[in-house]
C-alpha atoms as a PDB file:
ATOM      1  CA  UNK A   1      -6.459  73.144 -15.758  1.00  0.00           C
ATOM      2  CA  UNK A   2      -4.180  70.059 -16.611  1.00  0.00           C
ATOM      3  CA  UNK A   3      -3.866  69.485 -20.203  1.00  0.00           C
ATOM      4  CA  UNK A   4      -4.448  65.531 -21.094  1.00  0.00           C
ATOM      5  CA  UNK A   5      -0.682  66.050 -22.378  1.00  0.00           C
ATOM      6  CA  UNK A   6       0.505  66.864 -19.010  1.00  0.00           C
ATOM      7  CA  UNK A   7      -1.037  64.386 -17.459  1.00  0.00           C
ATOM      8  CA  UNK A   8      -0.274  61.597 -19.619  1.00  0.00           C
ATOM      9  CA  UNK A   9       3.599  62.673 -18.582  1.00  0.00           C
ATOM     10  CA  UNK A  10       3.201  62.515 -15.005  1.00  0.00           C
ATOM     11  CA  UNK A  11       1.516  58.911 -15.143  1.00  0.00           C
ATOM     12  CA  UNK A  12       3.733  57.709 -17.406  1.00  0.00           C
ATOM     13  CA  UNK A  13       6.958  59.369 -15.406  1.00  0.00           C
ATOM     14  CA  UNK A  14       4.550  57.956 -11.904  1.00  0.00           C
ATOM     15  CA  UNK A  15       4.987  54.120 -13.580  1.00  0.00           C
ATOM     16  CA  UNK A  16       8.522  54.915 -14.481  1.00  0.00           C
ATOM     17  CA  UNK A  17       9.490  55.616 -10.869  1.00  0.00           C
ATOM     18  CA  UNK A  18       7.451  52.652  -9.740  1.00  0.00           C
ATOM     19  CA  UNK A  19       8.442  50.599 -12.344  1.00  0.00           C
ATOM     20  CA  UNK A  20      12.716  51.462 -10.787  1.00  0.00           C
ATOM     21  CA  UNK A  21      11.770  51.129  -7.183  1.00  0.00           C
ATOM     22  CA  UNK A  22      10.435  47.795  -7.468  1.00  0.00           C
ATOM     23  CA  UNK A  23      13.924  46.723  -9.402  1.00  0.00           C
ATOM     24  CA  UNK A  24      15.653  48.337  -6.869  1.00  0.00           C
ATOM     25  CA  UNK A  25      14.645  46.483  -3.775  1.00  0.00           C
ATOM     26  CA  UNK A  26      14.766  42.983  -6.254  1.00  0.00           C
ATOM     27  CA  UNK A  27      17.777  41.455  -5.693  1.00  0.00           C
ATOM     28  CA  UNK A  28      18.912  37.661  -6.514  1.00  0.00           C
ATOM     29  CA  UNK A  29      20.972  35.062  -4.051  1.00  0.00           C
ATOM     30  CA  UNK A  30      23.896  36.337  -5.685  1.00  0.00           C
ATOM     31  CA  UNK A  31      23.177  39.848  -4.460  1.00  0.00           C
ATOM     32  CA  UNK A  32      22.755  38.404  -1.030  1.00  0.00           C
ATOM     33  CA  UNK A  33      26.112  36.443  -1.308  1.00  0.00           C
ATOM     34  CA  UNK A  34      27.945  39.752  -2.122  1.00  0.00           C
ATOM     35  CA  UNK A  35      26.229  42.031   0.687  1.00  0.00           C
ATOM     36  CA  UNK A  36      26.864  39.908   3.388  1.00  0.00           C
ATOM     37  CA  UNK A  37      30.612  39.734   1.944  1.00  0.00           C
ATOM     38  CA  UNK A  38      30.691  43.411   1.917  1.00  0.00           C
ATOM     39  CA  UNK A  39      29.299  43.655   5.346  1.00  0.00           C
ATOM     40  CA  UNK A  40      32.313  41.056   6.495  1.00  0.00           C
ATOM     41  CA  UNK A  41      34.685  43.143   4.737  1.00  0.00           C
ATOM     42  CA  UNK A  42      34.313  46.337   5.881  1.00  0.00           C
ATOM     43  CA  UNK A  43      33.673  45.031   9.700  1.00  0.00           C
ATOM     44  CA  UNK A  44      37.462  43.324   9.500  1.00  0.00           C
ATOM     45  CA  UNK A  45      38.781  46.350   8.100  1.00  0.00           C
ATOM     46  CA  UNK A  46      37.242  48.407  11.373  1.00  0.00           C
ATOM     47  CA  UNK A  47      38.815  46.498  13.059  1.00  0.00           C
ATOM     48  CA  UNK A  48      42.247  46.081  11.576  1.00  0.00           C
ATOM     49  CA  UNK A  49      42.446  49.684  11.211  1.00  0.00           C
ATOM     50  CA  UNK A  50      40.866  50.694  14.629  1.00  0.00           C
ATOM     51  CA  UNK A  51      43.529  47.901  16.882  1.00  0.00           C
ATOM     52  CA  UNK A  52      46.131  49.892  16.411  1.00  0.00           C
ATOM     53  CA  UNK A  53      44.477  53.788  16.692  1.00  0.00           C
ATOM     54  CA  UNK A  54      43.088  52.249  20.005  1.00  0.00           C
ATOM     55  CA  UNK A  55      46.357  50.338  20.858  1.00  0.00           C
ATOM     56  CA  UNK A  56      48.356  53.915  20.635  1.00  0.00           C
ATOM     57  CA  UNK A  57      45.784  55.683  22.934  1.00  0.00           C
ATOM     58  CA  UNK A  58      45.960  53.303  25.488  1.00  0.00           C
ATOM     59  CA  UNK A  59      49.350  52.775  26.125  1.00  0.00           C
ATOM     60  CA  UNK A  60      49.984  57.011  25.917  1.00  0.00           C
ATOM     61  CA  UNK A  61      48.257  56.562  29.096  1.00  0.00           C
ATOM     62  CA  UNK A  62      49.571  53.909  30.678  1.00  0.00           C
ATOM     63  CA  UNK A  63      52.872  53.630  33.283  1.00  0.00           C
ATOM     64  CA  UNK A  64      55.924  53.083  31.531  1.00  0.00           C
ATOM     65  CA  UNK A  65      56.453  49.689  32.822  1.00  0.00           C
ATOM     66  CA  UNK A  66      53.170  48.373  32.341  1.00  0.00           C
ATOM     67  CA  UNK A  67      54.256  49.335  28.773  1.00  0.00           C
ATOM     68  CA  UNK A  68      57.570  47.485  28.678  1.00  0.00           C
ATOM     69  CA  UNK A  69      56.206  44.397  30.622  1.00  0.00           C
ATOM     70  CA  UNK A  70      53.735  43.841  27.461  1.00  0.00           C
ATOM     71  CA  UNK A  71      50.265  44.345  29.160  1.00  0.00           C
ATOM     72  CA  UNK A  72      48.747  46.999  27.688  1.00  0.00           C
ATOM     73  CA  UNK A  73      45.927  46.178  24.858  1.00  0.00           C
ATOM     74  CA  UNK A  74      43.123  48.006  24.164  1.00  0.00           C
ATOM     75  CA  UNK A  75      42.932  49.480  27.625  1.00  0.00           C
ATOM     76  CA  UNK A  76      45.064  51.747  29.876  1.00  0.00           C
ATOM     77  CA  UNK A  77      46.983  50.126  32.469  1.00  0.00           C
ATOM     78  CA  UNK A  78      47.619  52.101  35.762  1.00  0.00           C
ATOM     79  CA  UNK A  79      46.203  54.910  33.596  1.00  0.00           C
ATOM     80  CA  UNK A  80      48.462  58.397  34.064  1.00  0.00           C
ATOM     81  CA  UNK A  81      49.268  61.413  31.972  1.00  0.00           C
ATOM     82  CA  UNK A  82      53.145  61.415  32.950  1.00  0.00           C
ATOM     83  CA  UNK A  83      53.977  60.808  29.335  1.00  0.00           C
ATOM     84  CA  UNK A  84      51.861  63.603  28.065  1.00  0.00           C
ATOM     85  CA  UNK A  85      53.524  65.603  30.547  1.00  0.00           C
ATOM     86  CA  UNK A  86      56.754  64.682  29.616  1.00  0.00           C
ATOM     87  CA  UNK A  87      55.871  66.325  25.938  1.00  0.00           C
ATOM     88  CA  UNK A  88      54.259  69.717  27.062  1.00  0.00           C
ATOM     89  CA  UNK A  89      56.909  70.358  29.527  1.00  0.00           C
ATOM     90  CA  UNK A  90      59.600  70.669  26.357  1.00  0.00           C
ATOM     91  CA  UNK A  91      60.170  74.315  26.031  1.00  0.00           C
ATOM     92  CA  UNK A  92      59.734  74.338  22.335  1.00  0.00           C
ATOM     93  CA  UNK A  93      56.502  72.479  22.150  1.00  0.00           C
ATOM     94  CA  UNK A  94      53.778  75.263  22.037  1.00  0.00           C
ATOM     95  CA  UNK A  95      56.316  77.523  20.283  1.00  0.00           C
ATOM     96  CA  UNK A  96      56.747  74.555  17.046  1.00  0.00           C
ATOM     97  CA  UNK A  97      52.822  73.748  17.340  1.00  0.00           C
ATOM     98  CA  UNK A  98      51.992  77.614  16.558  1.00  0.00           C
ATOM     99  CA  UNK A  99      54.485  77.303  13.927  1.00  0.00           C
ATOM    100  CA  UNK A 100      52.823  74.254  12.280  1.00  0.00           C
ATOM    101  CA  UNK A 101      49.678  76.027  12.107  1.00  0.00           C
ATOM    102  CA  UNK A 102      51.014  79.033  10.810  1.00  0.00           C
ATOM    103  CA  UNK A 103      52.819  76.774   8.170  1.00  0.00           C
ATOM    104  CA  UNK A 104      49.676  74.560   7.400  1.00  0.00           C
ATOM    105  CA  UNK A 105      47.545  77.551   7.169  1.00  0.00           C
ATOM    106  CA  UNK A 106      49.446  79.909   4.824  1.00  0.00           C
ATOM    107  CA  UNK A 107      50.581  76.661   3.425  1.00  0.00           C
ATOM    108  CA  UNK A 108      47.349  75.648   2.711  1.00  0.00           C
ATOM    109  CA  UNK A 109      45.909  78.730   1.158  1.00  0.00           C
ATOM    110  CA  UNK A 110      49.068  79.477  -1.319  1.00  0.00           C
ATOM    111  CA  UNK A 111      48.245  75.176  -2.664  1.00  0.00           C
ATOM    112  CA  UNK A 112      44.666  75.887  -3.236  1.00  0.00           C
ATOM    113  CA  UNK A 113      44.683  79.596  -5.106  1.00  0.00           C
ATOM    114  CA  UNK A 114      47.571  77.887  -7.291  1.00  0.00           C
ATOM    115  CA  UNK A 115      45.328  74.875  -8.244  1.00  0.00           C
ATOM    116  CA  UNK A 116      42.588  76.602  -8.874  1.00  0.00           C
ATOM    117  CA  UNK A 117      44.768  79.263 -10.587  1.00  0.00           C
ATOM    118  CA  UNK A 118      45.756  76.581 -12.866  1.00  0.00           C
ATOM    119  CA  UNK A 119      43.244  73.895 -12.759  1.00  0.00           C
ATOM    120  CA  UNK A 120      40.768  75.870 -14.448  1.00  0.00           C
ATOM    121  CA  UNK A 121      42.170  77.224 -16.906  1.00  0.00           C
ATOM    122  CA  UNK A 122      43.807  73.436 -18.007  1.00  0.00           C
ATOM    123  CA  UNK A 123      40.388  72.464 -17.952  1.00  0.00           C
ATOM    124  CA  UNK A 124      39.097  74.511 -20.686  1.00  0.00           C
ATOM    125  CA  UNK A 125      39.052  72.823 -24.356  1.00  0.00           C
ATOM    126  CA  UNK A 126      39.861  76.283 -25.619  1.00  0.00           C
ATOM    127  CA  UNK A 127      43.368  76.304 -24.166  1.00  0.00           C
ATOM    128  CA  UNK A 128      45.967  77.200 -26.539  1.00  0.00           C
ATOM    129  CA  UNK A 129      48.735  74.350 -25.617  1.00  0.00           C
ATOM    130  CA  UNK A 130      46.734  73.200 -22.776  1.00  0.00           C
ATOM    131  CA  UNK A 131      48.014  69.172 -23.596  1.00  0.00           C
ATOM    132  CA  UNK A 132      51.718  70.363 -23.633  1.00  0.00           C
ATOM    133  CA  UNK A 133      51.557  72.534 -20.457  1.00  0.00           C
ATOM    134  CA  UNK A 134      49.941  69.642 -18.608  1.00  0.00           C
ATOM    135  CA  UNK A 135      52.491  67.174 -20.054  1.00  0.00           C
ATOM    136  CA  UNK A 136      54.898  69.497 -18.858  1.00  0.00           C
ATOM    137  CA  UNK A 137      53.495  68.764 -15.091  1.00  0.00           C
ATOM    138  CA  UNK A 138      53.179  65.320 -15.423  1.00  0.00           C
ATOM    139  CA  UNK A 139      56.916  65.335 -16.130  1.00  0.00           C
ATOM    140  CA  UNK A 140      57.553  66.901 -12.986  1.00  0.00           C
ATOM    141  CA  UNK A 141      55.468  63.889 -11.287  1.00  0.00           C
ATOM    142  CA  UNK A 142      57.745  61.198 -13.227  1.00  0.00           C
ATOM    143  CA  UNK A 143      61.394  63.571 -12.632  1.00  0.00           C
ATOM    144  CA  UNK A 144      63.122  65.836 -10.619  1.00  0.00           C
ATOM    145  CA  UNK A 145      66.600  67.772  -9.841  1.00  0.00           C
ATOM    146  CA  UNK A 146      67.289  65.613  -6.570  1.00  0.00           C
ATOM    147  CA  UNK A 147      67.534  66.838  -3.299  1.00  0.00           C
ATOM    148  CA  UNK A 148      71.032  68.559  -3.538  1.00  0.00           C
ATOM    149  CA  UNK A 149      70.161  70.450  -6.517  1.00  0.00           C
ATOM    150  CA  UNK A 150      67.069  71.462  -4.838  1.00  0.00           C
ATOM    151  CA  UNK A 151      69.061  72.737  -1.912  1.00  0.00           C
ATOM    152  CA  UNK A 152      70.792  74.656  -4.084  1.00  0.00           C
ATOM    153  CA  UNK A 153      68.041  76.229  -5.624  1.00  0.00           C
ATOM    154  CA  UNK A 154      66.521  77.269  -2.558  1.00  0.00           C
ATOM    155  CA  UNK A 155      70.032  78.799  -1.293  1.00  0.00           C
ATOM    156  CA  UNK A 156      70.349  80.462  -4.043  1.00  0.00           C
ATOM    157  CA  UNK A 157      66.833  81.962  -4.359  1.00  0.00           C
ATOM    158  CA  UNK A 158      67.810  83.185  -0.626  1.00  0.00           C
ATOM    159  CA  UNK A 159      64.835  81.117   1.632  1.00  0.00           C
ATOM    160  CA  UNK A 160      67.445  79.355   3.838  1.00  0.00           C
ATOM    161  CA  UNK A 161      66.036  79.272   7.487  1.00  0.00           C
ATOM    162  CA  UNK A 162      63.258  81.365   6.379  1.00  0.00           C
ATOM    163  CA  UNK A 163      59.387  81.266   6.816  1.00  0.00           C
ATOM    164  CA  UNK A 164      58.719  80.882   2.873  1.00  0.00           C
ATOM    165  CA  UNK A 165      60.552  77.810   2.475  1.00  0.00           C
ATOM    166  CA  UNK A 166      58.126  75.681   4.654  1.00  0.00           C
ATOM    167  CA  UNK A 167      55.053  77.017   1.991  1.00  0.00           C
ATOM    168  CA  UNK A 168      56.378  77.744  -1.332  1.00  0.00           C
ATOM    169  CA  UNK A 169      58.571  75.489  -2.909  1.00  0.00           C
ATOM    170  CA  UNK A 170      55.653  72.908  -2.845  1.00  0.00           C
ATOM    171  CA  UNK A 171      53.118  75.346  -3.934  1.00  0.00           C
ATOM    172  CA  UNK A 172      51.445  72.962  -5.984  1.00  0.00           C
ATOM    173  CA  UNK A 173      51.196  69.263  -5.764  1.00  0.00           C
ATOM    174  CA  UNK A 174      50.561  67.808  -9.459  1.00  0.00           C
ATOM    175  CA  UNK A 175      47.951  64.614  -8.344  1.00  0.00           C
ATOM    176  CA  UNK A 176      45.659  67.121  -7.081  1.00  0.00           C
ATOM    177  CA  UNK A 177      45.680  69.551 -10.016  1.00  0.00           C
ATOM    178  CA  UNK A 178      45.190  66.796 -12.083  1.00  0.00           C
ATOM    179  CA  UNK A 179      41.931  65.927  -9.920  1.00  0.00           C
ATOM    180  CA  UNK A 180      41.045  69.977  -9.549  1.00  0.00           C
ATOM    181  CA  UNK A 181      41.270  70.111 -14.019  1.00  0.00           C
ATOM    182  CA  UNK A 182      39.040  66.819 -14.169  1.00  0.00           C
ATOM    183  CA  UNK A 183      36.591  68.189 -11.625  1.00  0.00           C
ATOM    184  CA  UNK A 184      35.762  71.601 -13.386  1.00  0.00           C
ATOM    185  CA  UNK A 185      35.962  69.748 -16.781  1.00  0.00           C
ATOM    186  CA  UNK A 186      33.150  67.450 -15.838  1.00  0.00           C
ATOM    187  CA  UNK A 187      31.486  69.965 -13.735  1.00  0.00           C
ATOM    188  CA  UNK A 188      31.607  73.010 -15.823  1.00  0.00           C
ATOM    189  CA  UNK A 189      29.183  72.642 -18.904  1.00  0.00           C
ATOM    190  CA  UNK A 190      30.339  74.573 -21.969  1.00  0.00           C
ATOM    191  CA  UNK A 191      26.351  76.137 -22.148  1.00  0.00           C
ATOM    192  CA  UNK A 192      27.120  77.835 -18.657  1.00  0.00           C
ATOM    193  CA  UNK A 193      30.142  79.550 -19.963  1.00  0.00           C
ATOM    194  CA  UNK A 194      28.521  80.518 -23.295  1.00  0.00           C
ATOM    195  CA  UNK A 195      26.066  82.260 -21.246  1.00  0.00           C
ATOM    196  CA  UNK A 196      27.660  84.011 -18.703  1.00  0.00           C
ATOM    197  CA  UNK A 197      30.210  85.361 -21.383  1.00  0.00           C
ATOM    198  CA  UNK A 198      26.710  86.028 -23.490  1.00  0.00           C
ATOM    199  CA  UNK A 199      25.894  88.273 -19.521  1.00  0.00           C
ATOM    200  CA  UNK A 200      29.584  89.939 -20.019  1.00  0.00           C
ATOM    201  CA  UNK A 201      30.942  87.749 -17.638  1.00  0.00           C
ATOM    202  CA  UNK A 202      35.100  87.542 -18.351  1.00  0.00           C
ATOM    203  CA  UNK A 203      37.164  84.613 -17.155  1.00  0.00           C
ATOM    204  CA  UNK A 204      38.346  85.613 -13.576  1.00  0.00           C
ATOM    205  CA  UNK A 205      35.007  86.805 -13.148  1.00  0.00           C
ATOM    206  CA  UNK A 206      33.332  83.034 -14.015  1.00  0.00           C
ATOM    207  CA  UNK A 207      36.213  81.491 -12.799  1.00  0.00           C
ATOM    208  CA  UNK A 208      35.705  83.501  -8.948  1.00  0.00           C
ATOM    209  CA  UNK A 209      31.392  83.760  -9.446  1.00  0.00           C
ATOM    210  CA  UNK A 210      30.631  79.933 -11.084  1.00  0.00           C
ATOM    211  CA  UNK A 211      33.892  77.797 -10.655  1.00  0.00           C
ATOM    212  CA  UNK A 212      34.873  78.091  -7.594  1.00  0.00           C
ATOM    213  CA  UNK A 213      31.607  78.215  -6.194  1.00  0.00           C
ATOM    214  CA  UNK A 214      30.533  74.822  -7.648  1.00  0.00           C
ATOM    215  CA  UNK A 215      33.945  73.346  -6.970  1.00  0.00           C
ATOM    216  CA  UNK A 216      33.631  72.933  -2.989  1.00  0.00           C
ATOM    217  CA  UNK A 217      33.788  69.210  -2.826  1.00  0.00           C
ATOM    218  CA  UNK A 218      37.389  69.333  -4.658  1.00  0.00           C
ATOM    219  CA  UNK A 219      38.222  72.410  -2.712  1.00  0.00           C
ATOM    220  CA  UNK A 220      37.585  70.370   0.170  1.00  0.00           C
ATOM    221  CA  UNK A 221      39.307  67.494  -0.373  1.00  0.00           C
ATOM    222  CA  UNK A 222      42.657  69.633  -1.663  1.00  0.00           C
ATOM    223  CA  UNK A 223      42.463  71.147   1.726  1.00  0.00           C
ATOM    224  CA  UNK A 224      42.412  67.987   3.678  1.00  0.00           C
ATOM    225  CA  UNK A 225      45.758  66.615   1.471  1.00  0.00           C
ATOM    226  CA  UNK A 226      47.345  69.600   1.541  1.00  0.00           C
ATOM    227  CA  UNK A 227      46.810  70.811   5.155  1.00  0.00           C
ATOM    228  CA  UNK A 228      48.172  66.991   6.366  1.00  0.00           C
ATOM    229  CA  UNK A 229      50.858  67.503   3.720  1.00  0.00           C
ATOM    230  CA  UNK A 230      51.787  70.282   5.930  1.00  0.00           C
ATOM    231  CA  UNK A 231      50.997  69.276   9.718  1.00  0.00           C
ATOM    232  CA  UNK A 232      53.363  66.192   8.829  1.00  0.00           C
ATOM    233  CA  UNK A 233      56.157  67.823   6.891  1.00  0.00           C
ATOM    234  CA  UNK A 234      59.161  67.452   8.540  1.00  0.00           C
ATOM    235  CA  UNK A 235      62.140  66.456   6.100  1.00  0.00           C
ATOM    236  CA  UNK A 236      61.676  69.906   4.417  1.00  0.00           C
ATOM    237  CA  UNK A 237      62.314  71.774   8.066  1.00  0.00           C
ATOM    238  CA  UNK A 238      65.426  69.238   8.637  1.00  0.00           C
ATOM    239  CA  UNK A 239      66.955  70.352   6.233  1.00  0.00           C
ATOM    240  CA  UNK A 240      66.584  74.052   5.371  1.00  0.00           C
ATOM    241  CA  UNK A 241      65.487  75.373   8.644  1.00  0.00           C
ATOM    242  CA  UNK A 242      68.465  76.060  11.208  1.00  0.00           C
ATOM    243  CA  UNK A 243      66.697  78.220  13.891  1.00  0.00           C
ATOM    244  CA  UNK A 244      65.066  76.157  16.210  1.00  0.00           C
ATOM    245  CA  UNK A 245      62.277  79.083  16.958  1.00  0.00           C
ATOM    246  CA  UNK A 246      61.404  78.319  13.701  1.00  0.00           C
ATOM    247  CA  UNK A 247      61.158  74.244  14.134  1.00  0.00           C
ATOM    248  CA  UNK A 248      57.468  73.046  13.023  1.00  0.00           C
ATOM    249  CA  UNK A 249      55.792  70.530  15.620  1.00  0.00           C
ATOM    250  CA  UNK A 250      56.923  66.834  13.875  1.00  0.00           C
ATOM    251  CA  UNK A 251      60.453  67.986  14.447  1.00  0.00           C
ATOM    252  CA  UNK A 252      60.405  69.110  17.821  1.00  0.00           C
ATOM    253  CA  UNK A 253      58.635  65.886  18.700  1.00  0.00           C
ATOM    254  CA  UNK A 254      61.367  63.773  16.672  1.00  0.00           C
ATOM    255  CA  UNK A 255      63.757  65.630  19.051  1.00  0.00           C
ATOM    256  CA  UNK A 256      62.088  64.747  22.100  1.00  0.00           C
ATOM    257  CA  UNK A 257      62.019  61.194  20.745  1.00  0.00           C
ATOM    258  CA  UNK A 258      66.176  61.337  19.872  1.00  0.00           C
ATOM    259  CA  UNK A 259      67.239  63.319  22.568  1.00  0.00           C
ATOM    260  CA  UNK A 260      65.662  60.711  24.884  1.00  0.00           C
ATOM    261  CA  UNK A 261      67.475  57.896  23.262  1.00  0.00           C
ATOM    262  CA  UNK A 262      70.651  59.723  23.094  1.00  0.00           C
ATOM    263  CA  UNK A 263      70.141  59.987  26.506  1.00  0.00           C
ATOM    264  CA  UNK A 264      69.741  56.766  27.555  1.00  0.00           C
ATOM    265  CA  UNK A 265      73.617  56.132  26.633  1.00  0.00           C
ATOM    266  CA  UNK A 266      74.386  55.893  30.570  1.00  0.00           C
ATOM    267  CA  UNK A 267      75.967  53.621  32.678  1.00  0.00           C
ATOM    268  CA  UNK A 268      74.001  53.393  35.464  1.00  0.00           C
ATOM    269  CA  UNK A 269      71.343  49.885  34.610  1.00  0.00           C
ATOM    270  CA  UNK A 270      68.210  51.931  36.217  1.00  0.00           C
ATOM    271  CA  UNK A 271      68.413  54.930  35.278  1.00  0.00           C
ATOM    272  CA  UNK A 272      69.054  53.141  31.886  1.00  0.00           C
ATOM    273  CA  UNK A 273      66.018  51.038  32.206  1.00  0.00           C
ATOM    274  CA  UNK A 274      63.768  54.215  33.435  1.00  0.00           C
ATOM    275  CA  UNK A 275      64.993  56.065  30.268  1.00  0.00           C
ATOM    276  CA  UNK A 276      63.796  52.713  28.102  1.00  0.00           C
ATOM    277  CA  UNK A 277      60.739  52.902  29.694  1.00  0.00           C
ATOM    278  CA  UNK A 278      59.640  56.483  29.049  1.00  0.00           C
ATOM    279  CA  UNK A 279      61.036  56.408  25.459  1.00  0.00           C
ATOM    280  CA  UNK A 280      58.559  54.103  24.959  1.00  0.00           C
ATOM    281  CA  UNK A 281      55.679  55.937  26.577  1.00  0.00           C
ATOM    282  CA  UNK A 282      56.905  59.419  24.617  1.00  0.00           C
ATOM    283  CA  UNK A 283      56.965  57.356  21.341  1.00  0.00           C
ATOM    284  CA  UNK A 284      53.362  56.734  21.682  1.00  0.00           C
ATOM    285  CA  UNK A 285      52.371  59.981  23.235  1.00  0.00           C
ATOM    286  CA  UNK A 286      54.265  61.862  20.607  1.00  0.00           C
ATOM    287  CA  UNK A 287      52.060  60.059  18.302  1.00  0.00           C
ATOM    288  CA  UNK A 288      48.702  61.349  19.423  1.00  0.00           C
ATOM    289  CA  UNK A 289      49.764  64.779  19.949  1.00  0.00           C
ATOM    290  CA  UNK A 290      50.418  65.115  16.226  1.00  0.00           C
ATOM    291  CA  UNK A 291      47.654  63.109  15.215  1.00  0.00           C
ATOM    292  CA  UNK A 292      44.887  64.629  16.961  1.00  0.00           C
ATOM    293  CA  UNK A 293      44.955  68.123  15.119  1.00  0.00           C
ATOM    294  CA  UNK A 294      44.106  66.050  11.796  1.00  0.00           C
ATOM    295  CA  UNK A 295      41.485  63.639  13.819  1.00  0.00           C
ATOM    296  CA  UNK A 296      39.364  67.028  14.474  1.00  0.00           C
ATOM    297  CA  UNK A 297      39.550  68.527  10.526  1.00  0.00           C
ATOM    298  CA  UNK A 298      38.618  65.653   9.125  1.00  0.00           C
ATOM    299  CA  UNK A 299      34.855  65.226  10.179  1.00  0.00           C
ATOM    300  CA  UNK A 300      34.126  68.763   8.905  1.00  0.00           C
ATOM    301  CA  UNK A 301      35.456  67.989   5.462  1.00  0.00           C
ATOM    302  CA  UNK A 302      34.580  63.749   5.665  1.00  0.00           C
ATOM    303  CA  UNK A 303      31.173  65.026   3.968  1.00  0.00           C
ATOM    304  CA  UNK A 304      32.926  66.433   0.491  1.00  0.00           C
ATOM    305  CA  UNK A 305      35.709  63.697   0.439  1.00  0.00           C
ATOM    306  CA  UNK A 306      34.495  60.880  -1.180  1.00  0.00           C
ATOM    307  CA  UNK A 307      32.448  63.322  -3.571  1.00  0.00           C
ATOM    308  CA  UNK A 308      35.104  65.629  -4.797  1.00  0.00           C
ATOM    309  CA  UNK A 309      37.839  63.131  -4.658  1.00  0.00           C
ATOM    310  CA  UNK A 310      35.053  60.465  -6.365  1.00  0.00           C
ATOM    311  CA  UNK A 311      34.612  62.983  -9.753  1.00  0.00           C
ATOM    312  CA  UNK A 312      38.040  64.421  -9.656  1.00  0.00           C
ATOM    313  CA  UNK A 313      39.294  61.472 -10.138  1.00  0.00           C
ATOM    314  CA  UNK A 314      37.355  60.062 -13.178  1.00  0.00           C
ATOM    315  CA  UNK A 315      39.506  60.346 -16.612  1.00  0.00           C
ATOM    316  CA  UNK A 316      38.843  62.804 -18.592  1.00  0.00           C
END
C-alpha cells in the first residue's frame, strides 16, 4: 500500500517535471534569433574547417601537374597514388612509423600514471603543502632552463640517442594535471572517502578502486593530448636522437620533404620542374599519412572529450 505521504510526493514531483518541460520547449523571438545564429555559425565553421581537410585529400591524389597548374579543389584530378607511393617506398618509413607508436604508446602510459599519480593526491584538501607544490608546477608552465640547458641535462643524465628521451623528459604536461586535480576535486565527494576509509580502504587502494574508475572522461581526454603530443613530436627527436633507426615518423617524413627540395638544386629545367612538381604532391601526401593515425583515435575517445575536458576545466 501507498501511504497518502508518498503519494502526495510523486504528484507533486509529477507537476514539477511537467511544470519544467513545458518551460523548456517555451522559448521567445529572441531564442529564435540566437538558434538560427548558432545554426549559421557552426555550418560556416564546417565548412571553413572541412575546405582545407578535403583540399589536402584531394590533391594527395592527384598528378603532380594538375597540382602545379592550380586545378585541383575539392576533387582529385587525374586521380593516382604515385605520391603515396613515393612515401612508402622510403626505406625508413615503416621502420619510423613502428617507432612512433612505440613512442606514443609507452609515451602515453608513463603521462597518464604520472597525472594521476599526482593529480589526486593535489586534489585532496588534506594535503600538507598541496598550494605550494602546485605553485611550484605552475612555475614550470610560466619558466624554464632553455633549450641548451635542457640539452645539457639530458647529456648529462646519459639519454642521448636513446629510447627514454622520446617519453620521459615530458612525463607530465602541467595544463592537464591541472584539469586531472580539478576533475577528482569536483568528482570525488569527501562522504565517499570518509566511507571507504570507514571500510579500511587506504589511499592507493581508493585512489586505484574509486578514482580512477570514476575518472574515465579525464583519462580519456589526457590520452587524446598526450598520444598527439607524441605522434607529432618531432623537435625533441631532431635534436637528441642521432641514429636514424631510431627516427620517429614526423621526421622521416620532414626528410622526405627536404631531401626532395635539396634535390631539386639541378641544372637540368625538367628534371627541375618534375622535382617541383612531386614536392608538391609529397607535401600533401606526407600530410595525410601522419594525420590519419589521429583521424581513427579520435572517434573512440570523441564521446569523453567534451565531458572530461568540460569539468576538468572548471576552477576550482
Amino acid at each position: 500500500m501507498i501511504s497518502k505521504k508518498e503519494k502526495s510526493i510523486k504528484t507533486s514531483s509529477h507537476r514539477t517535471s511537467e511544470r519544467f518541460a513545458s518551460l523548456r520547449f517555451y522559448s521567445t523571438p529572441a531564442d529564435h534569433i540566437f538558434r538560427v545564429f548558432t545554426y549559421v555559425f557552426c555550418i560556416l565553421s564546417i565548412i571553413v574547417i572541412s575546405i582545407p581537410i578535403i583540399f589536402i585529400v584531394a590533391a594527395s591524389f592527384s598528378t603532380p601537374q594538375a597540382l602545379l597548374s592550380a586545378q585541383v579543389f575539392l576533387w582529385p584530378v587525374d586521380f593516382n597514388l604515385e605520391g603515396y607511393i613515393r612515401v612508402f617506398q622510403h626505406n625508413m618509413l615503416m621502420r619510423s612509423f613502428w617507432n612512433s607508436i612505440q613512442y606514443t604508446v609507452v609515451g602515453t602510459i608513463i603521462n597518464i600514471s604520472m597525472t594521476l599519480l599526482a593529480a589526486y593526491p593535489l586534489s585532496r584538501k588534506d594535503l600538507g603543502a598541496g598550494k605550494f607544490i602546485m605553485l611550484m608546477f605552475v612555475f614550470t608552465m610560466l619558466f624554464n632552463g632553455g633549450m641548451i640547458p635542457t640539452y645539457m641535462l639530458i647529456f648529462n643524465l646519459g639519454m642521448i640517442d636513446t629510447f627514454w628521451v622520446m617519453v620521459v623528459p615530458g612525463a607530465i604536461t602541467v595544463w592537464n594535471l591541472i584539469i586531472t586535480r580539478t576533475y577528482f576535486r569536483h568528482t570525488l565527494p569527501d562522504e565517499m572517502l570518509e566511507s571507504a576509509t570507514l571500510d579500511g580502504c587506504n589511499d592507493f587502494m581508493f585512489l586505484m578502486k574509486f578514482a580512477i574508475p570514476l575518472a574515465a572522461p579525464i583519462i580519456a581526454v589526457n590520452i587524446l593530448l598526450y598520444a598527439v603530443a607524441h605522434w607529432n613530436s618531432f623537435f625533441p627527436a631532431l635534436l637528441y636522437l642521432r641514429t636514424n633507426t631510431r627516427f620517429p615518423l614526423q621526421l622521416i617524413l620532414r626528410e622526405i620533404l627536404i631531401l626532395d627540395a635539396v634535390g631539386a638544386l639541378t641544372t637540368d629545367i625538367r628534371e627541375m620542374v618534375e622535382r617541383q612538381e612531386m614536392r608538391f604532391l609529397l607535401q600533401f601526401s606526407t600530410i595525410v599519412v601522419g594525420t590519419i593515425p589521429v583521424m581513427v583515435l579520435y572517434p573512440f575517445i570523441q564521446r569523453y572529450f567534451v565531458k572530461g575536458i568540460m569539468v576538468g576545466a572548471i576552477k576550482g
